[in-house]
Protein backbone atom coordinates (compact mmCIF):
# COMPACT_ATOMS: atom_id res chain seq x y z
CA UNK A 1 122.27 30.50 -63.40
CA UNK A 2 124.50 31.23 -66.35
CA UNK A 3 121.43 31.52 -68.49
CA UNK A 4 119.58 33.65 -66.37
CA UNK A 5 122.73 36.18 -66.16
CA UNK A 6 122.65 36.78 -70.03
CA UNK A 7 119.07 37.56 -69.98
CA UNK A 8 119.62 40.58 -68.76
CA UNK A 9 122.99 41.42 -71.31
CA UNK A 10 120.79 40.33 -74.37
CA UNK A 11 118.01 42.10 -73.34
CA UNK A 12 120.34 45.41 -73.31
CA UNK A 13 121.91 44.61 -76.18
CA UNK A 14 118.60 44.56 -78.19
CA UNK A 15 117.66 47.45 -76.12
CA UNK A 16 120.38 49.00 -77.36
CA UNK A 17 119.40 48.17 -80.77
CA UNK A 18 116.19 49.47 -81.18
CA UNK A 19 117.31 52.74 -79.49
CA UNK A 20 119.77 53.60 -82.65
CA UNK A 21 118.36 56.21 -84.67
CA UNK A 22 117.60 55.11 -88.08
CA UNK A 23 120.20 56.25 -90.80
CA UNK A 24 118.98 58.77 -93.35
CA UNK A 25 118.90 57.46 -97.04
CA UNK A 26 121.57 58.66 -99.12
CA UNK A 27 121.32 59.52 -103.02
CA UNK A 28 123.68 60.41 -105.51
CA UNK A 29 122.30 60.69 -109.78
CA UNK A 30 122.33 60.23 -113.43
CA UNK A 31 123.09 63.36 -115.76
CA UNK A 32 120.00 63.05 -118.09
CA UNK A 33 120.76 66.24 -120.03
CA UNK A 34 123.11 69.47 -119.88
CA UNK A 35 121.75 73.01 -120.82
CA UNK A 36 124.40 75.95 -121.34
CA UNK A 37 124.27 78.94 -118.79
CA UNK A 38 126.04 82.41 -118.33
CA UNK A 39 129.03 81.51 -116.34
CA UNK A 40 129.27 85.06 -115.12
CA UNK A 41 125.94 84.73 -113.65
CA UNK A 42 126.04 84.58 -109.54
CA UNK A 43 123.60 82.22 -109.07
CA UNK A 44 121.23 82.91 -105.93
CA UNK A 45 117.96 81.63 -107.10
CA UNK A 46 116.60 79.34 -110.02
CA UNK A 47 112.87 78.47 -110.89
CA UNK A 48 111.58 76.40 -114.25
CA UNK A 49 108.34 77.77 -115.26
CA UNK A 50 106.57 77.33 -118.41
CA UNK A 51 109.38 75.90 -120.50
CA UNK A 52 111.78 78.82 -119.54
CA UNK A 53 114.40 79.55 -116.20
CA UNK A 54 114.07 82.11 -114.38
CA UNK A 55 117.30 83.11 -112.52
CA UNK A 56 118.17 85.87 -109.36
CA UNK A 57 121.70 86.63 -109.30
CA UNK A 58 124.03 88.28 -106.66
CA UNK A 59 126.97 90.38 -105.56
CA UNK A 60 126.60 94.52 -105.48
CA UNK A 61 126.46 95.90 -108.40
CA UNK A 62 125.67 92.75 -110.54
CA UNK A 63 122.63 91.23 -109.27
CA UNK A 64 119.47 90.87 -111.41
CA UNK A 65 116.48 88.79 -112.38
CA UNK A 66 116.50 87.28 -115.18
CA UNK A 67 114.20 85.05 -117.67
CA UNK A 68 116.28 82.89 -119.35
CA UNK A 69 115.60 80.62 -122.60
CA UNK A 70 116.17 76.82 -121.88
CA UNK A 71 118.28 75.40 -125.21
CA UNK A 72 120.54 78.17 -125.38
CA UNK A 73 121.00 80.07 -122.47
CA UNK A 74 119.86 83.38 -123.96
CA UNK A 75 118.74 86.07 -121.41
CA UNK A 76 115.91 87.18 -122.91
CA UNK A 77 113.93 89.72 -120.10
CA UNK A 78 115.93 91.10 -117.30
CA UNK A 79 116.01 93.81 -114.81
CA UNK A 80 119.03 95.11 -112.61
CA UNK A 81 118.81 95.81 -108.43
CA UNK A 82 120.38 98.70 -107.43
CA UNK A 83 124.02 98.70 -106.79
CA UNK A 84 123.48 98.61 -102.65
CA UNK A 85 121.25 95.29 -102.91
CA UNK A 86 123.14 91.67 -103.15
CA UNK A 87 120.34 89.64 -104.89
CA UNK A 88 119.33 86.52 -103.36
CA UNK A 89 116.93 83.91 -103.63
CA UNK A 90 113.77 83.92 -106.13
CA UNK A 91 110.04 81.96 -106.41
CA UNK A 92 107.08 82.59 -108.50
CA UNK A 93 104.03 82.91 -106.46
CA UNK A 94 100.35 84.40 -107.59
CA UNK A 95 101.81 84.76 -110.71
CA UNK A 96 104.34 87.37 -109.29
CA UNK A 97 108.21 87.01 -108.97
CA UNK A 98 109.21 87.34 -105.10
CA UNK A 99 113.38 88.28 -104.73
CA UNK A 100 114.88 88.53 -101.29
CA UNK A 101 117.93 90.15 -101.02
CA UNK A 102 121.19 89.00 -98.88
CA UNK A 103 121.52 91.73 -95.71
CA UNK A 104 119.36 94.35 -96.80
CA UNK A 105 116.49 93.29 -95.16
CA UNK A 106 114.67 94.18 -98.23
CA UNK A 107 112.55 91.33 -100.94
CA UNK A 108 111.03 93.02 -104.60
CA UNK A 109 107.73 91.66 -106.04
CA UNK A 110 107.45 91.38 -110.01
CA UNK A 111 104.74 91.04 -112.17
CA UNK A 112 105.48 87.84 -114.22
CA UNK A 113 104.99 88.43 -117.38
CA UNK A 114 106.61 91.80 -117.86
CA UNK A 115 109.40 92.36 -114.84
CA UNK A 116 107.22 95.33 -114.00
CA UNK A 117 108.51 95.91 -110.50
CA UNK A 118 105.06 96.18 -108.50
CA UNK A 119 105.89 96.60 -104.28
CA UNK A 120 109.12 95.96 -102.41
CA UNK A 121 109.16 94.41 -98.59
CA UNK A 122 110.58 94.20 -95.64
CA UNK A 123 111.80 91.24 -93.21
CA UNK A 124 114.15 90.93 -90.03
CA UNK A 125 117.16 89.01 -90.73
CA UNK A 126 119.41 87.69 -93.71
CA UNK A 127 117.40 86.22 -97.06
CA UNK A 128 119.27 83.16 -98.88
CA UNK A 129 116.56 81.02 -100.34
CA UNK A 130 113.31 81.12 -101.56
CA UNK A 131 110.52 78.50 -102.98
CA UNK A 132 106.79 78.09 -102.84
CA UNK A 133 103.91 75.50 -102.18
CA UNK A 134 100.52 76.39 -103.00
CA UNK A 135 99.58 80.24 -100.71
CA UNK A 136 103.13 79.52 -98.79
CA UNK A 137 106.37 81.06 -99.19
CA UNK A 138 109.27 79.48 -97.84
CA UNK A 139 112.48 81.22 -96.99
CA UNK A 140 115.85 80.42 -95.46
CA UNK A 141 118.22 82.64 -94.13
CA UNK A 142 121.37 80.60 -93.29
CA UNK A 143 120.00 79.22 -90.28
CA UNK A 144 118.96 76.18 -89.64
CA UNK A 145 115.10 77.20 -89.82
CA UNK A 146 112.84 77.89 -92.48
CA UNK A 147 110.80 80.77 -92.48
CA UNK A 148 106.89 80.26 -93.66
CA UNK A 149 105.86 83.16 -95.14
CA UNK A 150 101.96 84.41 -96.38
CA UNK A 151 102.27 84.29 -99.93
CA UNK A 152 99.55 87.17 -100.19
CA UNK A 153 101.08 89.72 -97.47
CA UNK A 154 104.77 87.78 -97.16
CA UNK A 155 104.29 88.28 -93.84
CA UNK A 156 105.69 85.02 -91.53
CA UNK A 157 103.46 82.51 -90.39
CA UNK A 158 105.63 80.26 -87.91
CA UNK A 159 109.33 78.57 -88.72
CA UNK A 160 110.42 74.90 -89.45
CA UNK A 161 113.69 73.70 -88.21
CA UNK A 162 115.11 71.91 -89.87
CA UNK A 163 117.40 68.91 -88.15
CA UNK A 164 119.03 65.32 -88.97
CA UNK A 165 118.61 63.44 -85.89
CA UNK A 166 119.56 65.36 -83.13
CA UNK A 167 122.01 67.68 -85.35
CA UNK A 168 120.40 71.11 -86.53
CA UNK A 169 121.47 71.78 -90.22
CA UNK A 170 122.93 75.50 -90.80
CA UNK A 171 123.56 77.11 -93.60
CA UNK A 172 120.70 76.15 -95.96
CA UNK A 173 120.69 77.70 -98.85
CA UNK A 174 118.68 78.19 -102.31
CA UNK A 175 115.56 76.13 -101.77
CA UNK A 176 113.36 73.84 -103.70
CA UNK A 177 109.93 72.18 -103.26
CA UNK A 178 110.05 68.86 -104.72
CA UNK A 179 106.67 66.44 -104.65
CA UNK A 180 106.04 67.46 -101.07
CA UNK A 181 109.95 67.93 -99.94
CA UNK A 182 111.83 70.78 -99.87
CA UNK A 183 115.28 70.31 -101.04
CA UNK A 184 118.03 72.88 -99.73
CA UNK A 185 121.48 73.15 -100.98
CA UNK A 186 123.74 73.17 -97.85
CA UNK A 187 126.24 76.29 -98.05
CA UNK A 188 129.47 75.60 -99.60
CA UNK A 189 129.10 71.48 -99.81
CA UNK A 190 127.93 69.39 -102.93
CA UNK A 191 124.58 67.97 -100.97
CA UNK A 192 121.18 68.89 -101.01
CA UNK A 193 118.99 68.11 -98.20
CA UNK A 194 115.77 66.53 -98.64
CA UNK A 195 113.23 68.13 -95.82
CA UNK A 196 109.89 67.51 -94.10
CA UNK A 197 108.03 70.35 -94.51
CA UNK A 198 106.15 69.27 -91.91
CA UNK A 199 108.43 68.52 -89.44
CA UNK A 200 111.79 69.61 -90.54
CA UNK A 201 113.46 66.30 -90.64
CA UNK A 202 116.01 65.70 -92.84
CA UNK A 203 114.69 62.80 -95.20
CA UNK A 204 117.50 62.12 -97.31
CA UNK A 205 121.07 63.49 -98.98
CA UNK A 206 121.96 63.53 -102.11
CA UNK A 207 125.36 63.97 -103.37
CA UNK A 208 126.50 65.67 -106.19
CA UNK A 209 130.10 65.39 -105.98
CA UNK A 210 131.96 65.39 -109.32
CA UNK A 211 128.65 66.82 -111.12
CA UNK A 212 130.70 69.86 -112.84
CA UNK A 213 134.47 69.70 -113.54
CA UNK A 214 136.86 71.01 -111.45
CA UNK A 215 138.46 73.24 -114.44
CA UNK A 216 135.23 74.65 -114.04
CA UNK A 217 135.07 76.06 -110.63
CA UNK A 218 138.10 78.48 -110.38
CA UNK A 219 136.13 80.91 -107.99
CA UNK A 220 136.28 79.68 -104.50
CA UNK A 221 133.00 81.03 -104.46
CA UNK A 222 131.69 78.81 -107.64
CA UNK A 223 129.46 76.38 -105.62
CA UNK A 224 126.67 74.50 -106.01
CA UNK A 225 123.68 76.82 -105.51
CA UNK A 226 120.54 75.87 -107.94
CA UNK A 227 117.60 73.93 -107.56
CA UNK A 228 114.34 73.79 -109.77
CA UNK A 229 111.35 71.39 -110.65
CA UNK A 230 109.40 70.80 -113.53
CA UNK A 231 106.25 68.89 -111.82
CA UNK A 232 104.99 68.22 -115.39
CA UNK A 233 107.61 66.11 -116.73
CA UNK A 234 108.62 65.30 -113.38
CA UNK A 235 112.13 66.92 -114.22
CA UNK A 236 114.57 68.43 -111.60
CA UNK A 237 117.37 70.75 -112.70
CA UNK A 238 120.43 71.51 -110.45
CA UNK A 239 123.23 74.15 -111.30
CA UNK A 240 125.69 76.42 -108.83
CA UNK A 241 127.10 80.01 -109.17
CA UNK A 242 128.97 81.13 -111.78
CA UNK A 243 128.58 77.30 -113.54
CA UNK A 244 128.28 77.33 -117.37
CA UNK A 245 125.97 74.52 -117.23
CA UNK A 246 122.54 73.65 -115.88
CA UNK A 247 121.90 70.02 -115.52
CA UNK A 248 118.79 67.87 -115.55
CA UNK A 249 119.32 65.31 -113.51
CA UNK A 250 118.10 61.88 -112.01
CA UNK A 251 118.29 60.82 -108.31
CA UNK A 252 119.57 57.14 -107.60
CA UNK A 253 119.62 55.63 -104.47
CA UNK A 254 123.60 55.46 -103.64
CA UNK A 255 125.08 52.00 -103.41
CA UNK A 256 126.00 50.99 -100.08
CA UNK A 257 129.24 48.36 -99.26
């Protein structure tokens, strides 16, 4: 009899077990090089292309786009928005530089190789972040989904949202796509989110706590906010607003006690 009573509580238990949800890998990384960067510079959007960085800033009267040489930080193209736009996220798409802008409701289109402004666009909403895989734009907007925009007509396509576990995750920020992730700096935190385009699950954190000096972040406002890949060289680069330093860095799984 007692045997057959703890069938039941083991069975449970187990039960129990299998029904935990699975924890999400954690990361933290290696500094594998520092670059120097305008620490004026409001940083809303970053892309590595062709050896060079390519940079949206923010706040009214100050935001730009700018190309910007690796080794020393030099600005060496740039154009200025308006005074009434707050710059916001950037990607390079078709050869063209897409820019989004904070509550305007209003994005810019480029031509690459000269900042010769070509069309603007509209879209409902607030625009934080922007990256791009293959014909697809994606775009967040403080939310926790992910606009998938046309990369031809930037018109949307559908939404991804974007959730760890049960828990939807707000306030993603300047985006990334990273060997079939997208990584999202969370608002106002030191971690980047790893995410399924495909499903919007949160994959993985990584935590960059301790990256850049506190004498270094003065602003309130001087957070991390800066993601971009080199799929060449396999290189990832991470930086925040108003930092004076762009990082390369390595991802490491975190230790666990």
């Amino acid at each position: 009899m007692l045997i057959g009573a703890l069938l039941p509580v083991l069975a449970m238990a187990q039960s129990s077990q299998k029904a935990q949800p699975q924890r999400v890998p954690e990361y933290t990384y290696k500094v594998v090089r520092e670059f120097p960067h305008d620490p004026s510079a409001f940083l809303q959007g970053l892309v590595y292309y062709d050896g060079f960085f390519y940079e949206g800033t923010g706040r009214h009267g100050e935001s730009s786009l700018r190309k910007v040489r690796m080794e020393t930080g030099e600005v060496v193209q740039r154009v200025n928005l308006p005074r009434e736009y707050f710059g916001e996220g950037i990607t390079i798409c078709n050869n063209q530089i897409v820019q989004i802008t904070w509550q305007s409701q209003t994005g810019f289109v480029y031509n690459l190789k000269d900042f010769h402004f070509l069309r603007q666009f509209t879209y409902p909403g607030e625009g934080w972040g922007l990256t791009t895989h293959g014909s697809e734009i994606y775009m967040s907007d403080g939310t926790p989904e992910i606009r998938v925009l046309d990369g031809n007509t930037l018109q949307e396509k559908h939404r991804i949202k974007v959730h760890d576990g049960a828990t939807p995750i707000t306030e993603l920020n300047e985006l990334e796509y990273v060997e079939g992730e997208i990584f999202a700096n969370i608002w106002h935190t030191d971690r980047i989110a790893r995410i399924s385009p495909q499903t919007g699950k949160v994959l993985g954190w990584i935590d960059l706590t301790g990256l850049l000096s506190p004498i270094y972040r003065r602003d309130e406002e001087a957070v991390l906010n800066g993601i971009a890949y080199d799929p060449q060289k396999k290189r990832l680069f991470v930086t925040g607003k108003l930092w004076p330093k762009i990082f390369e860095i390595k991802i490491v799984p975190k230790k666990t006690s």
